[in-house]
PDB file of N, CA and C in Angstrom:
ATOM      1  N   UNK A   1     -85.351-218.039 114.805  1.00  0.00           N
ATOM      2  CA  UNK A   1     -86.746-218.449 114.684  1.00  0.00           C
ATOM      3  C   UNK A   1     -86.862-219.549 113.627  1.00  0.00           C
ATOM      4  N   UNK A   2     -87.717-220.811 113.957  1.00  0.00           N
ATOM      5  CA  UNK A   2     -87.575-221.837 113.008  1.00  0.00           C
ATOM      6  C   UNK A   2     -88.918-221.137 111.889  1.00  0.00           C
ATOM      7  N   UNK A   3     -88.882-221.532 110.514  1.00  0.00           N
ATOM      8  CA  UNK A   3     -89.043-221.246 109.556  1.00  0.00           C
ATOM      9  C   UNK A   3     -90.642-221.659 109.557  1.00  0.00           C
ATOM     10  N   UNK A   4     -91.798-221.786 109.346  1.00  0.00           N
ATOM     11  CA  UNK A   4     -93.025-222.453 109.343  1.00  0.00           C
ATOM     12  C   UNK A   4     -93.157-223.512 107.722  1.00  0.00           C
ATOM     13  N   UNK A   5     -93.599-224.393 108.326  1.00  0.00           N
ATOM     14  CA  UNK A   5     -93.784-224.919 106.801  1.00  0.00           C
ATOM     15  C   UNK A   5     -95.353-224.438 105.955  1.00  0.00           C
ATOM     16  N   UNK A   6     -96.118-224.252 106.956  1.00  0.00           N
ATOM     17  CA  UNK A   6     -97.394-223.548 106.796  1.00  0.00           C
ATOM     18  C   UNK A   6     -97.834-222.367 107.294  1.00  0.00           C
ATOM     19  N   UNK A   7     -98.405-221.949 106.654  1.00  0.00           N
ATOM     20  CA  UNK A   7     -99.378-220.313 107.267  1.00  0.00           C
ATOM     21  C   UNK A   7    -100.715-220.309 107.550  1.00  0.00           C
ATOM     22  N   UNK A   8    -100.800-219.761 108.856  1.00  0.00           N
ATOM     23  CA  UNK A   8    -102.196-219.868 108.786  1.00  0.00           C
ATOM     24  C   UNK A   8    -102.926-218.451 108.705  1.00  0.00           C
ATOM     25  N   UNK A   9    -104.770-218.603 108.603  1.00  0.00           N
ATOM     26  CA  UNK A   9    -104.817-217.647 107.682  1.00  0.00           C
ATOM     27  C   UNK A   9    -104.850-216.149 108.911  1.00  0.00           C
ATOM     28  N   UNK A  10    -104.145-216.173 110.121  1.00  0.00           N
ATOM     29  CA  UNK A  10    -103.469-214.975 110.817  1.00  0.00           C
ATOM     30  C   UNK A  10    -102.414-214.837 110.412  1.00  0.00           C
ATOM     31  N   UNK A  11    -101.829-215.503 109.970  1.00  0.00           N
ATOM     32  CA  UNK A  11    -100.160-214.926 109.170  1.00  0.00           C
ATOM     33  C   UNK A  11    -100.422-214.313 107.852  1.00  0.00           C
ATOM     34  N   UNK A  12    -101.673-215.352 106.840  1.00  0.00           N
ATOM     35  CA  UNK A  12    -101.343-214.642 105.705  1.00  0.00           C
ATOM     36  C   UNK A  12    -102.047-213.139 105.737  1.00  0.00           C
ATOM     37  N   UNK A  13    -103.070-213.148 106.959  1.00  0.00           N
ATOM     38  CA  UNK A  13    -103.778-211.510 106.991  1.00  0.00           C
ATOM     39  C   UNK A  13    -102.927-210.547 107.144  1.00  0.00           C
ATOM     40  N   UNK A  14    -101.713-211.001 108.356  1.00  0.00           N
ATOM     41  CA  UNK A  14    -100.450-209.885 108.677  1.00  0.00           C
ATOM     42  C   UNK A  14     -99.798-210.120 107.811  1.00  0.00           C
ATOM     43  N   UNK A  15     -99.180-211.180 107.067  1.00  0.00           N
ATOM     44  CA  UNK A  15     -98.031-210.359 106.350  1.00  0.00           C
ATOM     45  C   UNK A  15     -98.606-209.912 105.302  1.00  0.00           C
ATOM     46  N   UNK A  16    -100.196-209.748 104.640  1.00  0.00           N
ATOM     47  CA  UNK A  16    -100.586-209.216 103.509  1.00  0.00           C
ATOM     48  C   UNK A  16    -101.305-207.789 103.760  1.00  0.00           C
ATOM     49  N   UNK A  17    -101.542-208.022 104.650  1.00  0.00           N
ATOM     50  CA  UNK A  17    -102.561-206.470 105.337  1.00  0.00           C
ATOM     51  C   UNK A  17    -104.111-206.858 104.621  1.00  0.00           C
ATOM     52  N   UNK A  18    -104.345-208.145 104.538  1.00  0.00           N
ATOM     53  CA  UNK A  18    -106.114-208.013 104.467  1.00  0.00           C
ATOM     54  C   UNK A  18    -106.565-208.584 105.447  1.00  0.00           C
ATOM     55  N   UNK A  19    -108.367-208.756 105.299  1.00  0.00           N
ATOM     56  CA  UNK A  19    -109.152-209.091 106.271  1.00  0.00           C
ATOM     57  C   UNK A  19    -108.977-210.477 106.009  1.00  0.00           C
ATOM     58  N   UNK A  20    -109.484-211.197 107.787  1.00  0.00           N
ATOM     59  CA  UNK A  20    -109.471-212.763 107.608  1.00  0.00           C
ATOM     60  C   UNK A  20    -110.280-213.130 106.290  1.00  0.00           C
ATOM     61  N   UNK A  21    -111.777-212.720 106.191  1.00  0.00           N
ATOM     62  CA  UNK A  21    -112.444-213.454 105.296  1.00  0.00           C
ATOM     63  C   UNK A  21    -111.635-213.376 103.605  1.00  0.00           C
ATOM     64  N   UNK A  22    -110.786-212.310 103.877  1.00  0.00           N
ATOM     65  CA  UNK A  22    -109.749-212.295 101.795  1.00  0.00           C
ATOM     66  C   UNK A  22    -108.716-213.417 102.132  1.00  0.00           C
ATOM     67  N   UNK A  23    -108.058-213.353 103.606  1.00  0.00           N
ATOM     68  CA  UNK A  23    -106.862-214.460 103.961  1.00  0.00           C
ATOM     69  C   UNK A  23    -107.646-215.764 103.161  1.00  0.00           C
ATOM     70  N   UNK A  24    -108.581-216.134 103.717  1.00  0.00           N
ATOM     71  CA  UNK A  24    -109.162-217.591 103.930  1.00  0.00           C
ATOM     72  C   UNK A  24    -109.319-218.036 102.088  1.00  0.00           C
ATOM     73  N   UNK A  25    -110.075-216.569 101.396  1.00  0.00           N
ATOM     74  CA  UNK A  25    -110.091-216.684  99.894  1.00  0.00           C
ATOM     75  C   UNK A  25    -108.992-217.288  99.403  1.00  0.00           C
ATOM     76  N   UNK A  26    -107.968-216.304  99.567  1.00  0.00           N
ATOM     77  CA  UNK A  26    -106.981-216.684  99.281  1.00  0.00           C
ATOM     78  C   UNK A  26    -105.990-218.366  99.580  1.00  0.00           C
ATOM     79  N   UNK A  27    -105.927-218.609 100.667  1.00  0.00           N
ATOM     80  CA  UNK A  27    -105.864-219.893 100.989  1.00  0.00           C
ATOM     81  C   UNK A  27    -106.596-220.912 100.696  1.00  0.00           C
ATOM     82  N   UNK A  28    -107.797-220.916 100.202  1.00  0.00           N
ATOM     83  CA  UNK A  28    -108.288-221.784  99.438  1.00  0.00           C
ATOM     84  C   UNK A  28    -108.085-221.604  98.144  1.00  0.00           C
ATOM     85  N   UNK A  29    -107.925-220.605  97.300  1.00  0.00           N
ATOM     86  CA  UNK A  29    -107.857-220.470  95.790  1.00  0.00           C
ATOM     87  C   UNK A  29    -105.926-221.162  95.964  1.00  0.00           C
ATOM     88  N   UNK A  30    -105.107-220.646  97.016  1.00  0.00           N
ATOM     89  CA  UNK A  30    -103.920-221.351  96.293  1.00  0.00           C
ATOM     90  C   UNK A  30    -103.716-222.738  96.700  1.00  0.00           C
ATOM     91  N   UNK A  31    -104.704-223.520  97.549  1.00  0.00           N
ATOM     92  CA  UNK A  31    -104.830-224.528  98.233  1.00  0.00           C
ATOM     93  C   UNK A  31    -105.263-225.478  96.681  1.00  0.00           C
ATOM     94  N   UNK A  32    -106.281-225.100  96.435  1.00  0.00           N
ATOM     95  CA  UNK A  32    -106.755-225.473  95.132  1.00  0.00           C
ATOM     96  C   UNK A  32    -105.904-225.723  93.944  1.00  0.00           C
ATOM     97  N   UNK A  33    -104.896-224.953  94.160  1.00  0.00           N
ATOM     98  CA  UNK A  33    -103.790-224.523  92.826  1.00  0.00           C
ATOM     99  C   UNK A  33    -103.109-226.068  92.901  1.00  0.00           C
ATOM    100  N   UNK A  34    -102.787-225.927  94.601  1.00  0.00           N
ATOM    101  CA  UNK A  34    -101.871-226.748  94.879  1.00  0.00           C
ATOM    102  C   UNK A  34    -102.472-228.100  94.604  1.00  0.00           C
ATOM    103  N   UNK A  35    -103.374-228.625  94.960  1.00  0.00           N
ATOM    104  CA  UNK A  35    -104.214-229.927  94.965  1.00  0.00           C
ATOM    105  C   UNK A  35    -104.264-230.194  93.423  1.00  0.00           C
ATOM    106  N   UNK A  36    -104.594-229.393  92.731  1.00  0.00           N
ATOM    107  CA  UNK A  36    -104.544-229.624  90.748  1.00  0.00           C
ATOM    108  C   UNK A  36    -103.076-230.526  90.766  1.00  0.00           C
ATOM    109  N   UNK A  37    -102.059-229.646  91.206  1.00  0.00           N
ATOM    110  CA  UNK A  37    -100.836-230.112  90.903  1.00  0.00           C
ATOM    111  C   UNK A  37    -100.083-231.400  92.126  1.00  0.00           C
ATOM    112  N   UNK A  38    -101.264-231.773  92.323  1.00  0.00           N
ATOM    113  CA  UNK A  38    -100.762-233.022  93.175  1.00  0.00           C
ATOM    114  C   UNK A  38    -100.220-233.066  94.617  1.00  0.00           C
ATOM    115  N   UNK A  39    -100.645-231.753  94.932  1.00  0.00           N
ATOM    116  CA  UNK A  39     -99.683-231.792  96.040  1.00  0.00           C
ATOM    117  C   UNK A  39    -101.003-231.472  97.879  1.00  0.00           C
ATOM    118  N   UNK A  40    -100.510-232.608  98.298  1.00  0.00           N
ATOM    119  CA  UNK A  40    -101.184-232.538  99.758  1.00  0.00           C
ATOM    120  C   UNK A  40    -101.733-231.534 100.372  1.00  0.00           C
ATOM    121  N   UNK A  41    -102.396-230.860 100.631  1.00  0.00           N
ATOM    122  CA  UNK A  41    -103.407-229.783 101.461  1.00  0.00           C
ATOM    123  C   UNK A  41    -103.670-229.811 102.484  1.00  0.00           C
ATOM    124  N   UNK A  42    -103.390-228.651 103.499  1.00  0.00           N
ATOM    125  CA  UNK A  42    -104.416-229.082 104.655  1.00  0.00           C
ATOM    126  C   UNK A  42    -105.665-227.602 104.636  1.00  0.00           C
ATOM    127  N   UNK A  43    -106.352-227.836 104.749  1.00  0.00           N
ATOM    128  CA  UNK A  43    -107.576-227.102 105.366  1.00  0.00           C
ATOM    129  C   UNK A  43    -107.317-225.644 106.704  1.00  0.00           C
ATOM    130  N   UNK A  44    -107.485-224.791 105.550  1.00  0.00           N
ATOM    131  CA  UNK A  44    -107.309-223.421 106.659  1.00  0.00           C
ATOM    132  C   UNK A  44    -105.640-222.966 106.764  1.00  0.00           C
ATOM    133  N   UNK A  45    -104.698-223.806 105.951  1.00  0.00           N
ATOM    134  CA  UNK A  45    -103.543-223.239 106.101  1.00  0.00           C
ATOM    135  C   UNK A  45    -103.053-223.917 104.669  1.00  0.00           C
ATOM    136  N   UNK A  46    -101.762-222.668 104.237  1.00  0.00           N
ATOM    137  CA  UNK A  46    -101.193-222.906 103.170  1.00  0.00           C
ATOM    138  C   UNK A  46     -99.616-222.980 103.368  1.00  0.00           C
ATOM    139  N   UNK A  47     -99.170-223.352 102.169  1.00  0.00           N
ATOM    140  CA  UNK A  47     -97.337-223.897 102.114  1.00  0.00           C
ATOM    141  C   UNK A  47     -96.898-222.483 102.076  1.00  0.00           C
ATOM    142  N   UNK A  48     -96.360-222.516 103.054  1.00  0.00           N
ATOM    143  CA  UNK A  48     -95.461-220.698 102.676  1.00  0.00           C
ATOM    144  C   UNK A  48     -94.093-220.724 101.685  1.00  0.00           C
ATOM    145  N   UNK A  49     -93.466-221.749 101.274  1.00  0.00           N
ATOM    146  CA  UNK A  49     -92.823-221.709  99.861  1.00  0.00           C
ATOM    147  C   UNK A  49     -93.777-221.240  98.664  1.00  0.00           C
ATOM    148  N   UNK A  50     -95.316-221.428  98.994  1.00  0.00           N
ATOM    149  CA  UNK A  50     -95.805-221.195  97.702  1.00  0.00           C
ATOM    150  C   UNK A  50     -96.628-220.004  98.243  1.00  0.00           C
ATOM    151  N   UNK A  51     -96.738-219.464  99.424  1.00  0.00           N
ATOM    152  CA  UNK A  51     -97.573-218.234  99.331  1.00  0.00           C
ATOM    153  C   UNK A  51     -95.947-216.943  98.601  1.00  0.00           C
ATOM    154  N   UNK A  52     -95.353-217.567  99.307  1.00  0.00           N
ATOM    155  CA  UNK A  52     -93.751-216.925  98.726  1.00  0.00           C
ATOM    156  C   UNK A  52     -93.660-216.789  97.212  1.00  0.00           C
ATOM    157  N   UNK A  53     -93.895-218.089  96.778  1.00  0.00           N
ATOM    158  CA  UNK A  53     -93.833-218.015  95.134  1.00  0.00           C
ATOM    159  C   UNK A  53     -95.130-216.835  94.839  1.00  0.00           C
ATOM    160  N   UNK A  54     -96.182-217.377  94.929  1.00  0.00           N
ATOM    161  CA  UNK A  54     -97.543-216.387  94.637  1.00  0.00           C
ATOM    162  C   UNK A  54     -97.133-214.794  94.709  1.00  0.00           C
ATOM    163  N   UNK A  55     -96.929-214.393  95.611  1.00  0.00           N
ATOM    164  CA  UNK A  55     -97.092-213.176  96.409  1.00  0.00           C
ATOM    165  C   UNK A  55     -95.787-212.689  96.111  1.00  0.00           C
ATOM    166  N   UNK A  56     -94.427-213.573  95.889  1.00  0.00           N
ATOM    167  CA  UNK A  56     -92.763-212.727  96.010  1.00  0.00           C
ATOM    168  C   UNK A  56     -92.158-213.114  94.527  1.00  0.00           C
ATOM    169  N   UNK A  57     -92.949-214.195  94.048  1.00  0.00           N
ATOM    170  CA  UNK A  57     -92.138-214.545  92.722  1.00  0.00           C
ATOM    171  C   UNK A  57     -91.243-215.784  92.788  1.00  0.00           C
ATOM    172  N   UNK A  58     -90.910-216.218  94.252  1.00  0.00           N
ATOM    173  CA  UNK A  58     -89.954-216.871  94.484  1.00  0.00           C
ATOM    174  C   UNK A  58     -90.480-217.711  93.976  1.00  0.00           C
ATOM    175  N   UNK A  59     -89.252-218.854  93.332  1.00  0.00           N
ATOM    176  CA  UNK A  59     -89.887-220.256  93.223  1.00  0.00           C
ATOM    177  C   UNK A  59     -89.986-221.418  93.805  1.00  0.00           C
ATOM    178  N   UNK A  60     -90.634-222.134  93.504  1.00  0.00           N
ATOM    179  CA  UNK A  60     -90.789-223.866  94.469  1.00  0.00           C
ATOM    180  C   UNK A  60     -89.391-224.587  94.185  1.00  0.00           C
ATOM    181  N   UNK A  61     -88.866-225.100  95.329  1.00  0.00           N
ATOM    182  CA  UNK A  61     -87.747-225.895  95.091  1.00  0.00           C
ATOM    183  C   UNK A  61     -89.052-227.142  94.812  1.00  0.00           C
TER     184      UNK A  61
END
């Protein structure tokens, strides 16, 4: 299975177990994170290296 570079907010509801309307919170609060620190956004979906970092600890290459 190829890897996603983004999540959208039906992935981040399943792999987190909340409702769409906490997914979407969430994707905008780390969307936001991301945009502070310079980095490109799209609307309604987030970088899964960084929902990874957020959520697993992992870090950003």
């Amino acid at each position: 299975m190829e890897e996603k570079m983004y999540m959208t907010v039906e992935d981040v509801r399943r792999i987190l177990g909340v409702s769409k309307n906490f997914a979407y919170k969430i994707i905008r609060q780390y969307n936001k994170e991301l945009e502070e620190r310079g980095f490109l956004v799209m609307p309604g979906k987030v970088s899964t290296q960084y929902l990874a970092e957020k959520v697993y600890g992992m870090k950003m290459e």
